[in-house]
C-alpha atoms as a PDB file:
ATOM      1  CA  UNK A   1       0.000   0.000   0.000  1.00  0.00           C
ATOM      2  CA  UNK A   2       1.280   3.777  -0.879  1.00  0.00           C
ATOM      3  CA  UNK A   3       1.805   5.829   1.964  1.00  0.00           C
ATOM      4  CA  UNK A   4       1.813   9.649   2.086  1.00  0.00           C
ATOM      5  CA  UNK A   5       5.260   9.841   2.120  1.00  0.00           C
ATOM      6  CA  UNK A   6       4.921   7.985  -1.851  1.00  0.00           C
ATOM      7  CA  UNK A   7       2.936  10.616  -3.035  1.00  0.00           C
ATOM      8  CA  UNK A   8       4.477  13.477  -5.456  1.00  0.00           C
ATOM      9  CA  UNK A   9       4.074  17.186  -5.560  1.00  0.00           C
ATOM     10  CA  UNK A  10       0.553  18.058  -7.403  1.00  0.00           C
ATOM     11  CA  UNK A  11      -0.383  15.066  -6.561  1.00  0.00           C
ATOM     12  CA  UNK A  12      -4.691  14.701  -5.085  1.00  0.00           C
ATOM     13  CA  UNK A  13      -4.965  11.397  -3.106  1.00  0.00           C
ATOM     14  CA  UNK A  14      -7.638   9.430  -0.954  1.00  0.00           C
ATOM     15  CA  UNK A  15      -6.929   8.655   3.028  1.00  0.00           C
ATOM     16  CA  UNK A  16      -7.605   5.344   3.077  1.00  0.00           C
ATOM     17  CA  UNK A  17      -6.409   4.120   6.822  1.00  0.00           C
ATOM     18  CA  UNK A  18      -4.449   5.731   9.055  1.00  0.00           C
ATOM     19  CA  UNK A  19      -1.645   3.410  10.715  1.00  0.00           C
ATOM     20  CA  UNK A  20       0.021   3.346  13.942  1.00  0.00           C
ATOM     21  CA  UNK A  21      -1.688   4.126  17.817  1.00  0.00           C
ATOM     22  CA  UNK A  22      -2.444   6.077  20.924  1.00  0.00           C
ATOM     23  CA  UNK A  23      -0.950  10.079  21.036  1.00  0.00           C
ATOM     24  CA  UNK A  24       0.764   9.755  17.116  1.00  0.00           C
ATOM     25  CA  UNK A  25      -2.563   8.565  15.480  1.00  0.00           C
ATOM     26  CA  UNK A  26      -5.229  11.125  17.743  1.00  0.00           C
ATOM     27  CA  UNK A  27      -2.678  14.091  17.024  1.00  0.00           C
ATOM     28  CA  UNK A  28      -2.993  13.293  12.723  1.00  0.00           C
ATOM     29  CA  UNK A  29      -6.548  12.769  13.203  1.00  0.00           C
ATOM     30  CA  UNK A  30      -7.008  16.134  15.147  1.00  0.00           C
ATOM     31  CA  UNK A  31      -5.345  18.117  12.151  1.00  0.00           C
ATOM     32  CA  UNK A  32      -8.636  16.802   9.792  1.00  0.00           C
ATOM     33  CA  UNK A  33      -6.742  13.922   8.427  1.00  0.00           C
ATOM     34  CA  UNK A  34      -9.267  11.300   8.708  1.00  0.00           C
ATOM     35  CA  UNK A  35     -10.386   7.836   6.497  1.00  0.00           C
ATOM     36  CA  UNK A  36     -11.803   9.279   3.245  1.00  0.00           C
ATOM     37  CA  UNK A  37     -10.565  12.837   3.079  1.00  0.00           C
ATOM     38  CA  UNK A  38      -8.887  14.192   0.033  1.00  0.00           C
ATOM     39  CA  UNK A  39      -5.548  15.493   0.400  1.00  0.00           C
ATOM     40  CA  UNK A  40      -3.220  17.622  -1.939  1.00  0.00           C
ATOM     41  CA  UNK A  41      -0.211  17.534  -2.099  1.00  0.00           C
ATOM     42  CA  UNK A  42       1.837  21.171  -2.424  1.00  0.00           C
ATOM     43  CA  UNK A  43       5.630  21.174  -1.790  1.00  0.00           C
ATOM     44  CA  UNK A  44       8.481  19.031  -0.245  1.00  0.00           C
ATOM     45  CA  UNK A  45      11.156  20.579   1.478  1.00  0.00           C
ATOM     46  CA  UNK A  46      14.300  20.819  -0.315  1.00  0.00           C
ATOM     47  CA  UNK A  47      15.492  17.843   2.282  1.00  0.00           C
ATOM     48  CA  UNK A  48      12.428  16.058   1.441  1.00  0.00           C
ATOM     49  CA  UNK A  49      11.011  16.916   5.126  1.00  0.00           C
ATOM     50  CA  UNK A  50       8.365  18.689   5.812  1.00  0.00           C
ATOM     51  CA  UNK A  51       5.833  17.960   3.164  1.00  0.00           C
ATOM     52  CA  UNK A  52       3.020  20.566   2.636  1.00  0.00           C
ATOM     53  CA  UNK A  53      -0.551  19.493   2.085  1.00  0.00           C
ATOM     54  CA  UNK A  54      -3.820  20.779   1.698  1.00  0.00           C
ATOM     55  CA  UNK A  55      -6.511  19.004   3.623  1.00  0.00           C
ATOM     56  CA  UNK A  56     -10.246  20.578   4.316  1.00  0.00           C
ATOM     57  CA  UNK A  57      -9.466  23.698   3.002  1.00  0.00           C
ATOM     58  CA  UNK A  58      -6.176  24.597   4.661  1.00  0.00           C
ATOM     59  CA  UNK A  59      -2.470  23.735   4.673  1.00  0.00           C
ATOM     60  CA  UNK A  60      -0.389  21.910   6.778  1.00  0.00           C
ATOM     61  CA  UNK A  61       2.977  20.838   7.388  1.00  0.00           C
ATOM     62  CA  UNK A  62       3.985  16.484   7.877  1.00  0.00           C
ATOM     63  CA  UNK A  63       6.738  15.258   8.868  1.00  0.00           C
ATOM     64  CA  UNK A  64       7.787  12.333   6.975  1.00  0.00           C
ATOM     65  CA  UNK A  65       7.939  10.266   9.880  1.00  0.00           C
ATOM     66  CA  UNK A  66       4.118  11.118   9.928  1.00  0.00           C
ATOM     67  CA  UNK A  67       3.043  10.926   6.465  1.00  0.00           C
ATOM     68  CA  UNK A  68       4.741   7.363   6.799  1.00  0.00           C
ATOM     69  CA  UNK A  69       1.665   6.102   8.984  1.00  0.00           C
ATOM     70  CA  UNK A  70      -0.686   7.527   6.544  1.00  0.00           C
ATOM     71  CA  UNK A  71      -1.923   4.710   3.435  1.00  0.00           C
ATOM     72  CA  UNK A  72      -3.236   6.102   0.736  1.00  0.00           C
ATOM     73  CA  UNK A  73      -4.785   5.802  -2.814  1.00  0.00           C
ATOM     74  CA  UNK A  74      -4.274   8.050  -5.772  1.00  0.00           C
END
Protein backbone atom coordinates (compact mmCIF):
# COMPACT_ATOMS: atom_id res chain seq x y z
CA UNK A 1 0.00 0.00 0.00
CA UNK A 2 1.28 3.78 -0.88
CA UNK A 3 1.80 5.83 1.96
CA UNK A 4 1.81 9.65 2.09
CA UNK A 5 5.26 9.84 2.12
CA UNK A 6 4.92 7.99 -1.85
CA UNK A 7 2.94 10.62 -3.04
CA UNK A 8 4.48 13.48 -5.46
CA UNK A 9 4.07 17.19 -5.56
CA UNK A 10 0.55 18.06 -7.40
CA UNK A 11 -0.38 15.07 -6.56
CA UNK A 12 -4.69 14.70 -5.08
CA UNK A 13 -4.96 11.40 -3.11
CA UNK A 14 -7.64 9.43 -0.95
CA UNK A 15 -6.93 8.66 3.03
CA UNK A 16 -7.61 5.34 3.08
CA UNK A 17 -6.41 4.12 6.82
CA UNK A 18 -4.45 5.73 9.06
CA UNK A 19 -1.65 3.41 10.71
CA UNK A 20 0.02 3.35 13.94
CA UNK A 21 -1.69 4.13 17.82
CA UNK A 22 -2.44 6.08 20.92
CA UNK A 23 -0.95 10.08 21.04
CA UNK A 24 0.76 9.75 17.12
CA UNK A 25 -2.56 8.56 15.48
CA UNK A 26 -5.23 11.12 17.74
CA UNK A 27 -2.68 14.09 17.02
CA UNK A 28 -2.99 13.29 12.72
CA UNK A 29 -6.55 12.77 13.20
CA UNK A 30 -7.01 16.13 15.15
CA UNK A 31 -5.35 18.12 12.15
CA UNK A 32 -8.64 16.80 9.79
CA UNK A 33 -6.74 13.92 8.43
CA UNK A 34 -9.27 11.30 8.71
CA UNK A 35 -10.39 7.84 6.50
CA UNK A 36 -11.80 9.28 3.25
CA UNK A 37 -10.57 12.84 3.08
CA UNK A 38 -8.89 14.19 0.03
CA UNK A 39 -5.55 15.49 0.40
CA UNK A 40 -3.22 17.62 -1.94
CA UNK A 41 -0.21 17.53 -2.10
CA UNK A 42 1.84 21.17 -2.42
CA UNK A 43 5.63 21.17 -1.79
CA UNK A 44 8.48 19.03 -0.24
CA UNK A 45 11.16 20.58 1.48
CA UNK A 46 14.30 20.82 -0.31
CA UNK A 47 15.49 17.84 2.28
CA UNK A 48 12.43 16.06 1.44
CA UNK A 49 11.01 16.92 5.13
CA UNK A 50 8.37 18.69 5.81
CA UNK A 51 5.83 17.96 3.16
CA UNK A 52 3.02 20.57 2.64
CA UNK A 53 -0.55 19.49 2.08
CA UNK A 54 -3.82 20.78 1.70
CA UNK A 55 -6.51 19.00 3.62
CA UNK A 56 -10.25 20.58 4.32
CA UNK A 57 -9.47 23.70 3.00
CA UNK A 58 -6.18 24.60 4.66
CA UNK A 59 -2.47 23.73 4.67
CA UNK A 60 -0.39 21.91 6.78
CA UNK A 61 2.98 20.84 7.39
CA UNK A 62 3.99 16.48 7.88
CA UNK A 63 6.74 15.26 8.87
CA UNK A 64 7.79 12.33 6.97
CA UNK A 65 7.94 10.27 9.88
CA UNK A 66 4.12 11.12 9.93
CA UNK A 67 3.04 10.93 6.46
CA UNK A 68 4.74 7.36 6.80
CA UNK A 69 1.66 6.10 8.98
CA UNK A 70 -0.69 7.53 6.54
CA UNK A 71 -1.92 4.71 3.44
CA UNK A 72 -3.24 6.10 0.74
CA UNK A 73 -4.78 5.80 -2.81
CA UNK A 74 -4.27 8.05 -5.77
Amino acid sequence: MKTLRDAGIGDTVKVVKINGAGAIKRRIMDMGITKGVEIKIRKVAPLGDPVEITVRGYELSLRKADAEIIEIEE
